[in-house]
Protein backbone atom coordinates (compact mmCIF):
# COMPACT_ATOMS: atom_id res chain seq x y z
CA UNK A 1 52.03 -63.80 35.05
CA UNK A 2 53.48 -60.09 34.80
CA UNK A 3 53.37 -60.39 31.30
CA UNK A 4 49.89 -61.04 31.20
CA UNK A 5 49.39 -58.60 33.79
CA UNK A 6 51.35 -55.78 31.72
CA UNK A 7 48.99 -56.79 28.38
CA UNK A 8 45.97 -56.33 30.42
CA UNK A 9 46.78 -52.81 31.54
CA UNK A 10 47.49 -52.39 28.11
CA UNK A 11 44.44 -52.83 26.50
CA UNK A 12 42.45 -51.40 28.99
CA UNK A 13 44.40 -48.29 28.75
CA UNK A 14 44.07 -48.60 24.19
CA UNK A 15 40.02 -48.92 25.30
CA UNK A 16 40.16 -45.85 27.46
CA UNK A 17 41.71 -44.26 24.82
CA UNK A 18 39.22 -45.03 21.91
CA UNK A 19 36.56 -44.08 24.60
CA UNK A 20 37.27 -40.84 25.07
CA UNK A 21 37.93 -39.79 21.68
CA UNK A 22 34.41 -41.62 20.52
CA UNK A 23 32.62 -39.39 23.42
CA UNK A 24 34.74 -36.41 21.77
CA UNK A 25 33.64 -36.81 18.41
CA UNK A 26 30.18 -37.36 19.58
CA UNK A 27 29.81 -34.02 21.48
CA UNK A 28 31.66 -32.10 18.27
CA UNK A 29 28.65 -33.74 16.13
CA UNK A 30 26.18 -32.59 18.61
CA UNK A 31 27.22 -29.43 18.81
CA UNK A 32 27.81 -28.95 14.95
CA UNK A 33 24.08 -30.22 14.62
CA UNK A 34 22.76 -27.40 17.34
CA UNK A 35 24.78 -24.80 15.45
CA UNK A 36 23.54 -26.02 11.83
CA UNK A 37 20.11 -23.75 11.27
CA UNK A 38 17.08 -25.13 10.71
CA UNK A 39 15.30 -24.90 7.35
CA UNK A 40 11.59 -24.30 6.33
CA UNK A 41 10.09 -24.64 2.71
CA UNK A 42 8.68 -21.64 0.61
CA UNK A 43 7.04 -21.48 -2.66
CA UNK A 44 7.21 -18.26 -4.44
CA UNK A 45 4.27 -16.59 -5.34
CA UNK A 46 3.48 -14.00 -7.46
CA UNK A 47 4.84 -10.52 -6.17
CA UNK A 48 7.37 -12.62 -4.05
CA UNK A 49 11.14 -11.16 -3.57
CA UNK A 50 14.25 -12.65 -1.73
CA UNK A 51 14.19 -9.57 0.16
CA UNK A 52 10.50 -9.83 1.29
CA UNK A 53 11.06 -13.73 2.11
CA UNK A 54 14.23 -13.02 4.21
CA UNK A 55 12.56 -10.35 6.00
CA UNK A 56 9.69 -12.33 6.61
CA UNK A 57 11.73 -15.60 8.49
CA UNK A 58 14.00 -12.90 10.40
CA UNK A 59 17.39 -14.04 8.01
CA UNK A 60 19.47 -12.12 4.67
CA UNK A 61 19.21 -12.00 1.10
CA UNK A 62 22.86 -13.44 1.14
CA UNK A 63 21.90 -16.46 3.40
CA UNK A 64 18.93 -17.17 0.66
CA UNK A 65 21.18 -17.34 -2.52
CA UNK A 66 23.79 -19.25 -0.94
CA UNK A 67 21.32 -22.16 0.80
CA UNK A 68 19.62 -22.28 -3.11
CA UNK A 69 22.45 -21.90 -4.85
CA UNK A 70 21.02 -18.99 -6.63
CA UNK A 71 22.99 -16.41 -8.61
CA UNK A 72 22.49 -12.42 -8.22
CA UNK A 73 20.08 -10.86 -10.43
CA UNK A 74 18.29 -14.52 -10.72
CA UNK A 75 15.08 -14.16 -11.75
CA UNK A 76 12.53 -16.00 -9.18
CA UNK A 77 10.01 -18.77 -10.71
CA UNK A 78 6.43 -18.78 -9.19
CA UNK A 79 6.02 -21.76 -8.19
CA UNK A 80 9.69 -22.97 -7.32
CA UNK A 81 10.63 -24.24 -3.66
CA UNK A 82 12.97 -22.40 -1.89
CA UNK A 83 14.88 -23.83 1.31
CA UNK A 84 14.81 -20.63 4.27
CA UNK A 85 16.95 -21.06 7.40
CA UNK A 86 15.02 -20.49 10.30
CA UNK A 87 16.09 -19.13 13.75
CA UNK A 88 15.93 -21.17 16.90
CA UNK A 89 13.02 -21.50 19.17
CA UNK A 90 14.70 -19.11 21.82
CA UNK A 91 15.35 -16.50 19.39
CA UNK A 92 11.59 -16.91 18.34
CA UNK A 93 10.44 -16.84 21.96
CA UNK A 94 12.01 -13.71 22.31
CA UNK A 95 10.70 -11.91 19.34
CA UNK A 96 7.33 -13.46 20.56
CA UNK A 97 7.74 -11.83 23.65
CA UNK A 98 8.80 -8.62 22.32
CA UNK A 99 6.07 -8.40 19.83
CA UNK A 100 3.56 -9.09 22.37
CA UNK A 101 5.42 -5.74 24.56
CA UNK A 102 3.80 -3.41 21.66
CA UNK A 103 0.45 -1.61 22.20
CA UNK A 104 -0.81 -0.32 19.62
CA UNK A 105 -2.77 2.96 20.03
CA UNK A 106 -4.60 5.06 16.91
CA UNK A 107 -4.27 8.41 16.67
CA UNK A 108 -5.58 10.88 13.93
CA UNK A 109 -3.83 12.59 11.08
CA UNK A 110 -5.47 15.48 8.72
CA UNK A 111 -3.97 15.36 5.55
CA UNK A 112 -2.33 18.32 4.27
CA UNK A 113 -0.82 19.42 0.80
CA UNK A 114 1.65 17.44 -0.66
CA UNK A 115 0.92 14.38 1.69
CA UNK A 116 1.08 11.02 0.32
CA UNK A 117 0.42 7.74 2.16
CA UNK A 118 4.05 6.37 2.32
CA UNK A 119 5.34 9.90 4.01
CA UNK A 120 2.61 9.62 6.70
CA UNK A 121 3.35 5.75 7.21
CA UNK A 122 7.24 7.34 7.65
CA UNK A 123 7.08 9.82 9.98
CA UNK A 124 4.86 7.18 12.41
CA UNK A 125 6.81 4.26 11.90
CA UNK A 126 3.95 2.23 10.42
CA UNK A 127 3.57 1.04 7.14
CA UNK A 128 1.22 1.70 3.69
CA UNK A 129 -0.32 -1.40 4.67
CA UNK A 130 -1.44 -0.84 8.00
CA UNK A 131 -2.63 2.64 6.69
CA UNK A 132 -4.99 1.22 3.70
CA UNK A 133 -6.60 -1.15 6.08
CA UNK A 134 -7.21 0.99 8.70
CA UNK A 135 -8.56 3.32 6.78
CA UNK A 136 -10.24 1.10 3.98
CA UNK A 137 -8.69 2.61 1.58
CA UNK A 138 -8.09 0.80 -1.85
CA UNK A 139 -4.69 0.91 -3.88
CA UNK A 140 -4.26 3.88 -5.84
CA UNK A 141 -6.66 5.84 -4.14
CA UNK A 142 -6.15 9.84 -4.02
CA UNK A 143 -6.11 11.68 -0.64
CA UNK A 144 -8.25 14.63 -0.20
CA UNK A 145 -7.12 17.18 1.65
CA UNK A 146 -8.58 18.08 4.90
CA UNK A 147 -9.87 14.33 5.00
CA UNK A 148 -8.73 12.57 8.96
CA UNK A 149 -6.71 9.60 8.67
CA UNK A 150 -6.29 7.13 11.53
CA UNK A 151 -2.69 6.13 12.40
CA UNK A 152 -1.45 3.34 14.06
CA UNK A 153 1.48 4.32 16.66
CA UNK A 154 3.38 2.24 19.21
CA UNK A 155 3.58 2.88 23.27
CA UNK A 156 6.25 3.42 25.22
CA UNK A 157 6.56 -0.09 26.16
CA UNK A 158 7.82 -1.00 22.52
CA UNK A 159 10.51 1.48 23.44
CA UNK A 160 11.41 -0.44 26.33
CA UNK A 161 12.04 -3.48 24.29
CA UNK A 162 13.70 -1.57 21.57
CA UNK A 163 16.48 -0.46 24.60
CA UNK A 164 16.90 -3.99 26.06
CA UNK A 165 17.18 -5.20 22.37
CA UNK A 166 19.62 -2.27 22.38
CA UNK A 167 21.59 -3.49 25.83
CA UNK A 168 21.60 -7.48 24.65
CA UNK A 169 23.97 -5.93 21.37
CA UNK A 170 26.87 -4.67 23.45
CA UNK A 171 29.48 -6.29 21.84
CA UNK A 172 28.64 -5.51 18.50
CA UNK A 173 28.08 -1.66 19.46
CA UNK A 174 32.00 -1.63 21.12
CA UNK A 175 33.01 -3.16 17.78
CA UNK A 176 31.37 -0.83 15.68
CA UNK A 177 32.85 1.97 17.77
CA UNK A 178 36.22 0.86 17.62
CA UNK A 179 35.80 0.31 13.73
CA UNK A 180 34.33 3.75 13.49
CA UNK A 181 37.31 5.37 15.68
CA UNK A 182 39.58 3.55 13.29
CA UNK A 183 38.29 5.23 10.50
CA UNK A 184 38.10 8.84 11.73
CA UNK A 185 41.92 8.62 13.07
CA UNK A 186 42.63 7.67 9.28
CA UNK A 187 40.52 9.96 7.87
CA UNK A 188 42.13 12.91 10.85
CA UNK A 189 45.66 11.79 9.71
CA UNK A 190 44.62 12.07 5.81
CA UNK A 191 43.14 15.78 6.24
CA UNK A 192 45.99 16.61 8.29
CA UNK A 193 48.47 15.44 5.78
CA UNK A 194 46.40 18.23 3.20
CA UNK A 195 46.62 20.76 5.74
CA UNK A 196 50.53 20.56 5.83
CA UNK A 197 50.22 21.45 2.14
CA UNK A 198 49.57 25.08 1.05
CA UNK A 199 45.93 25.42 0.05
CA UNK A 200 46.67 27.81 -2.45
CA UNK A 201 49.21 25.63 -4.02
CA UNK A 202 46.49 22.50 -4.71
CA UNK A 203 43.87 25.09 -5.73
CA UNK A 204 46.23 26.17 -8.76
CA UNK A 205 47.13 22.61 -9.44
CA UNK A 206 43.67 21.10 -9.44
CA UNK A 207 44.80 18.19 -8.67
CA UNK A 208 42.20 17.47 -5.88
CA UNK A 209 39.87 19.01 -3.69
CA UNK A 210 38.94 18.59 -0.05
CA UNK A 211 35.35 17.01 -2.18
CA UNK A 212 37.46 13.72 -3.31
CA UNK A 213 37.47 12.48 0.22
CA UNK A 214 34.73 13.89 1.59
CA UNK A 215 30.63 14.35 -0.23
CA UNK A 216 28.06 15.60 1.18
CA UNK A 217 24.69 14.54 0.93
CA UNK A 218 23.05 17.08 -1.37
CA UNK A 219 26.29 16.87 -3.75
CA UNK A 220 25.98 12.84 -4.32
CA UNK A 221 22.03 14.72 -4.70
CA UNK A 222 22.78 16.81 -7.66
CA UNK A 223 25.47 14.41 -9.19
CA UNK A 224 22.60 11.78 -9.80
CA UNK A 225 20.01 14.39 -10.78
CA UNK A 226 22.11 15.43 -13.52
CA UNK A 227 22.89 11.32 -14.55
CA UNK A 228 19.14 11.70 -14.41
CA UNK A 229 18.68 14.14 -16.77
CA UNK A 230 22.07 13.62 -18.88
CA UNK A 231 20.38 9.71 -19.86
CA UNK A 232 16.63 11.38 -20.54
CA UNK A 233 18.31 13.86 -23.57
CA UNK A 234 19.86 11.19 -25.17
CA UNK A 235 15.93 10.13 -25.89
CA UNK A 236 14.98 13.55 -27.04
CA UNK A 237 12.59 13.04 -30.20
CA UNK A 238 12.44 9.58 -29.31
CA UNK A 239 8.48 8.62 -30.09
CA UNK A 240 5.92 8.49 -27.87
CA UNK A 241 4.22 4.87 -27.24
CA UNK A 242 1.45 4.64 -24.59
CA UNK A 243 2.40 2.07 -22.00
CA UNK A 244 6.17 2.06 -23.55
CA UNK A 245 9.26 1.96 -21.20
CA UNK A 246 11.92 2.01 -23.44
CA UNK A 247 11.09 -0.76 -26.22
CA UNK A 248 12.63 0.12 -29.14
CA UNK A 249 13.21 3.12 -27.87
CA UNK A 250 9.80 4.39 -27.27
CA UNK A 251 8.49 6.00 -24.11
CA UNK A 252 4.95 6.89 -22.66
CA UNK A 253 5.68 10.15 -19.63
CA UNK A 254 6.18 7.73 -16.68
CA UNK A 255 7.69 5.23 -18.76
CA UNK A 256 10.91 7.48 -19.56
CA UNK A 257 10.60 8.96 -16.16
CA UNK A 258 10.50 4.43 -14.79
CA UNK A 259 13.56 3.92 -17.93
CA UNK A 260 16.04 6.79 -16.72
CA UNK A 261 15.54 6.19 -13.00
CA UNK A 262 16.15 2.43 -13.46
CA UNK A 263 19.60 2.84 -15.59
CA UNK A 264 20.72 4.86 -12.57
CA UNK A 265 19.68 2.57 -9.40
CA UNK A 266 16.51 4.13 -8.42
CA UNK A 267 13.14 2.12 -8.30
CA UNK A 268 10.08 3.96 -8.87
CA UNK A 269 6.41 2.86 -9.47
CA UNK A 270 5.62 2.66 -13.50
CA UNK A 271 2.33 4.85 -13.21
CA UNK A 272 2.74 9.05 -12.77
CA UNK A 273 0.13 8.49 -10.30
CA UNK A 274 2.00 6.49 -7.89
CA UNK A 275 5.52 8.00 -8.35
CA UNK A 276 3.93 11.13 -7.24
CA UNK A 277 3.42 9.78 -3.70
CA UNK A 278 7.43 8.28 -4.14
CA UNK A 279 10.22 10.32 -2.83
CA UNK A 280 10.98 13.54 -0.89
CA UNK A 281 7.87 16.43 -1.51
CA UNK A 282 9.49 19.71 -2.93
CA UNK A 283 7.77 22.83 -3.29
CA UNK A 284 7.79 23.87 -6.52
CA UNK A 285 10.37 27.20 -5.18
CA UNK A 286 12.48 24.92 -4.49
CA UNK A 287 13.10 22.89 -7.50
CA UNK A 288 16.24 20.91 -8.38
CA UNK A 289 17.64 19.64 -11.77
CA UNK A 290 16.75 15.60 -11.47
CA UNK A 291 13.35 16.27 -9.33
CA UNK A 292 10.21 14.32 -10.61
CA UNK A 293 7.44 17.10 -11.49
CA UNK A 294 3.76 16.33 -11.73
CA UNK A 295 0.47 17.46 -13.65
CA UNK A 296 -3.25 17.37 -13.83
CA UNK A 297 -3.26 17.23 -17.52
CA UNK A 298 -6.78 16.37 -17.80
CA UNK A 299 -9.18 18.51 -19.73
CA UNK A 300 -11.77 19.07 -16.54
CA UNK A 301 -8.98 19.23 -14.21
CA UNK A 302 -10.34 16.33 -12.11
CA UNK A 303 -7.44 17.20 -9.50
CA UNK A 304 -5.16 14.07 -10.30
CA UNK A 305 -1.60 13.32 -11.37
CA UNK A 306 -1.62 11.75 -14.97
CA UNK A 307 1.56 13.11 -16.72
CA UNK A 308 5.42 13.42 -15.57
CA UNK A 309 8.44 15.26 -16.29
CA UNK A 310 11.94 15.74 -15.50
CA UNK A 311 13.14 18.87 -14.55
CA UNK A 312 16.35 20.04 -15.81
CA UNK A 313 17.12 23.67 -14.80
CA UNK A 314 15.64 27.33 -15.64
CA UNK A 315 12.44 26.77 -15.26
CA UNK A 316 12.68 24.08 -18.32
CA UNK A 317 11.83 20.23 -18.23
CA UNK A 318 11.74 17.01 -20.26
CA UNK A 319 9.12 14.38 -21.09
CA UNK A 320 7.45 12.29 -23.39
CA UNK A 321 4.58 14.10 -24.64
CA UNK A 322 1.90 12.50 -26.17
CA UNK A 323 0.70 15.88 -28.04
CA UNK A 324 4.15 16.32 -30.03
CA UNK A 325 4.28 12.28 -29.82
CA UNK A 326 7.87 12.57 -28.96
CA UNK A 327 10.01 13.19 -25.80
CA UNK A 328 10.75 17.10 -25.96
CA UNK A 329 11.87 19.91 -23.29
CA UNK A 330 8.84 22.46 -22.53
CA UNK A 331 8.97 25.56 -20.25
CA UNK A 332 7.02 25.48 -17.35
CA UNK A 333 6.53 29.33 -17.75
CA UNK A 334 3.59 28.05 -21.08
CA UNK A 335 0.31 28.54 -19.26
CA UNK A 336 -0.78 25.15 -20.32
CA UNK A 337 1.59 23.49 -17.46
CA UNK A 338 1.70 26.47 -15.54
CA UNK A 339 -1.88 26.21 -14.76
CA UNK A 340 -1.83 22.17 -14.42
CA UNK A 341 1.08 21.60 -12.19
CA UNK A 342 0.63 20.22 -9.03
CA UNK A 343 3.53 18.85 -7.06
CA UNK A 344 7.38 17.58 -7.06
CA UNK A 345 9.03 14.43 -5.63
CA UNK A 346 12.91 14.12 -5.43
CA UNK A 347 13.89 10.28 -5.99
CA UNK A 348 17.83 11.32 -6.73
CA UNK A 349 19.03 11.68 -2.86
C-alpha cells in the first residue's frame, strides 16, 4: 500500500512538473508574438523610395531591407510588394493624439530676393508641398518678388506635445549624455596629450595639426567645393549634348553641374531651374570655389534661370556651354554673364 502510495505522489508531482513548464513555454510564445511587429503590404509606385515608405509607416530604411531581404543600392521595381512593419495600436493612438494637438494657423510671407520655395518651407517648418497647395502654385513655377505667400505654421500646443514627446525619451537622453561625456573626456585627454608637446616642435615637423582631430564646418565646406570643381576640369572640352549627364562623356550646363555633384554625394535636381531654388542663397560678394552660379541667358531676358556654372575662384567659372559646344572656364567679369547673372546656391556644406 505505501508503495502505491509513494508512485502516486510520484506522478502527480512528474504532472506538476510538465504543467508548469507547458504554461512557461506558453507565456514565452505569447510574449514573443506581442513583441514580433506587425506587417502591412506596399506596392511601389512610380517616384516611390525606401526612405519615403519608412517615413510614411513611422519605421527605418534598415528595418525595410532586412524584412525584404533587399541589398543596398537595390534598385526598386514599380509594381513589386514590399512587406512594412507597422507600429502597435498604442503607439498609433498616441501619434493620433498628438497629431490631432496641432493647430494649424496661416500667416503671410512677401517674397524677397533670392527666396525660393524650399527656404521659406525651412525656416516655418512646413513643407514644399503644403506651400504649392496653399498657394496653387504648380511645379516649377517662378516666384515674383513682392508677390504674398500664405504659410502654414503650428501653435503652441504642437510645442506642448513636442516637450512631453521630449519628457517620455528620458532614458535615451541620459544615454546620449553619458555617450557624449565619454567622448569629450577622450577627446579632453587627446588635446591635452598635444598640449604637453611643444607647439613649435609639431609645427616644424608637420606631422599633424590641431585640424586632424578637429574640422570645422566651413573647412569640410571648401574641401568638397574644391572635389567639386577638381572632378568638373577633368571634363574640360568635353562636348556639349543637350539633355546629356555624362553619357559618353557629354554634358548639357545642369547636366555636368547633376554629374559632378553626384560623384561626390550631393543630390541636386537635373534642371538649372530647380537647382537654383536647392541649397544655401549666397550673394554674389560672397562667392566660394564649389558654389552653384545661375543665369538668365535668354535673349529677352525673361527673368529666369536657364544656364549653370561652377565657380572656381577669381572671379572665373566652369560649364558646359552650348555656344563653344564644349565645357570651358569663362570670366564672369565678360559683360555677357555679367549682365545675365542672377543668383548663387551652395550645395557643398
Amino acid at each position: 500500500m505505501n508503495l502505491l502510495e509513494d508512485t502516486i505522489l510520484i506522478n502527480e508531482e512528474d504532472l506538476l512538473k510538465r504543467i508548469s513548464t507547458l504554461l512557461l513555454m506558453l507565456t514565452l510564445g505569447t510574449a514573443s508574438l506581442s513583441a514580433a511587429g506587425k506587417t502591412i503590404k506596399h506596392t511601389i509606385k512610380k517616384g516611390d523610395s525606401l526612405y519615403e515608405i519608412a517615413h510614411k509607416n513611422h519605421t527605418s530604411v534598415t528595418k525595410l531591407r532586412e524584412i525584404n531581404h533587399l541589398k543596398k543600392g537595390e534598385t526598386l521595381k514599380i509594381g513589386k510588394v514590399l512587406k512594412v512593419p507597422t507600429t502597435s495600436k498604442s503607439k498609433k493612438k498616441s501619434i493620433t493624439l498628438a497629431k490631432k494637438s496641432k493647430k494649424t494657423t496661416i500667416q503671410k510671407y512677401k517674397i524677397s530676393s533670392g527666396d525660393s520655395l524650399y527656404s521659406i518651407a525651412h525656416k516655418n517648418h512646413t513643407t514644399v508641398l503644403k506651400l504649392r497647395e496653399l498657394n496653387h502654385l504648380k511645379k516649377n513655377e517662378t516666384l515674383k518678388i513682392g508677390k504674398v505667400l500664405k504659410v502654414p505654421t503650428t501653435s503652441k500646443s504642437k510645442k506642448k506635445s513636442v516637450t512631453l514627446a521630449k519628457k517620455s525619451k528620458k532614458h535615451s537622453i541620459k544615454t546620449h549624455t553619458a555617450t557624449k561625456k565619454h567622448t569629450e573626456k577622450k577627446l579632453a585627454k587627446a588635446l591635452k596629450g598635444i598640449k604637453s608637446k611643444k607647439l613649435s616642435n609639431v609645427k616644424k615637423s608637420n606631422k599633424f595639426a590641431l585640424s586632424d582631430i578637429i574640422f570645422s564646418k566651413k573647412s569640410r565646406s571648401s574641401v568638397k567645393g574644391k572635389k567639386l570643381i577638381a572632378l568638373a576640369k577633368k571634363k574640360l572640352g568635353r562636348r556639349y549634348v543637350w539633355g546629356a549627364t555624362g553619357q559618353r562623356n557629354t554634358f548639357d550646363c545642369s547636366g555636368l553641374t547633376t554629374y559632378v555633384c553626384k560623384k561626390n554625394g550631393i543630390k541636386i535636381p537635373r534642371r538649372a531651374i530647380e537647382q537654383s531654388k536647392y541649397g544655401k542663397y549666397v550673394s554674389r560678394k560672397n562667392l566660394k570655389p564649389g558654389d552653384l552660379i545661375f543665369f538668365d541667358t535668354s535673349k529677352r531676358r525673361r527673368g529666369y534661370v536657364n544656364h549653370v556654372g561652377i565657380y572656381i575662384g577669381n572671379n572665373k567659372f566652369i560649364h558646359a556651354s552650348s555656344a563653344k559646344h564644349k565645357v570651358i572656364i569663362t570670366s564672369l567679369s565678360k559683360p555677357f554673364y555679367n549682365k545675365r547673372f542672377k543668383l548663387a546656391r551652395r550645395v557643398a556644406s
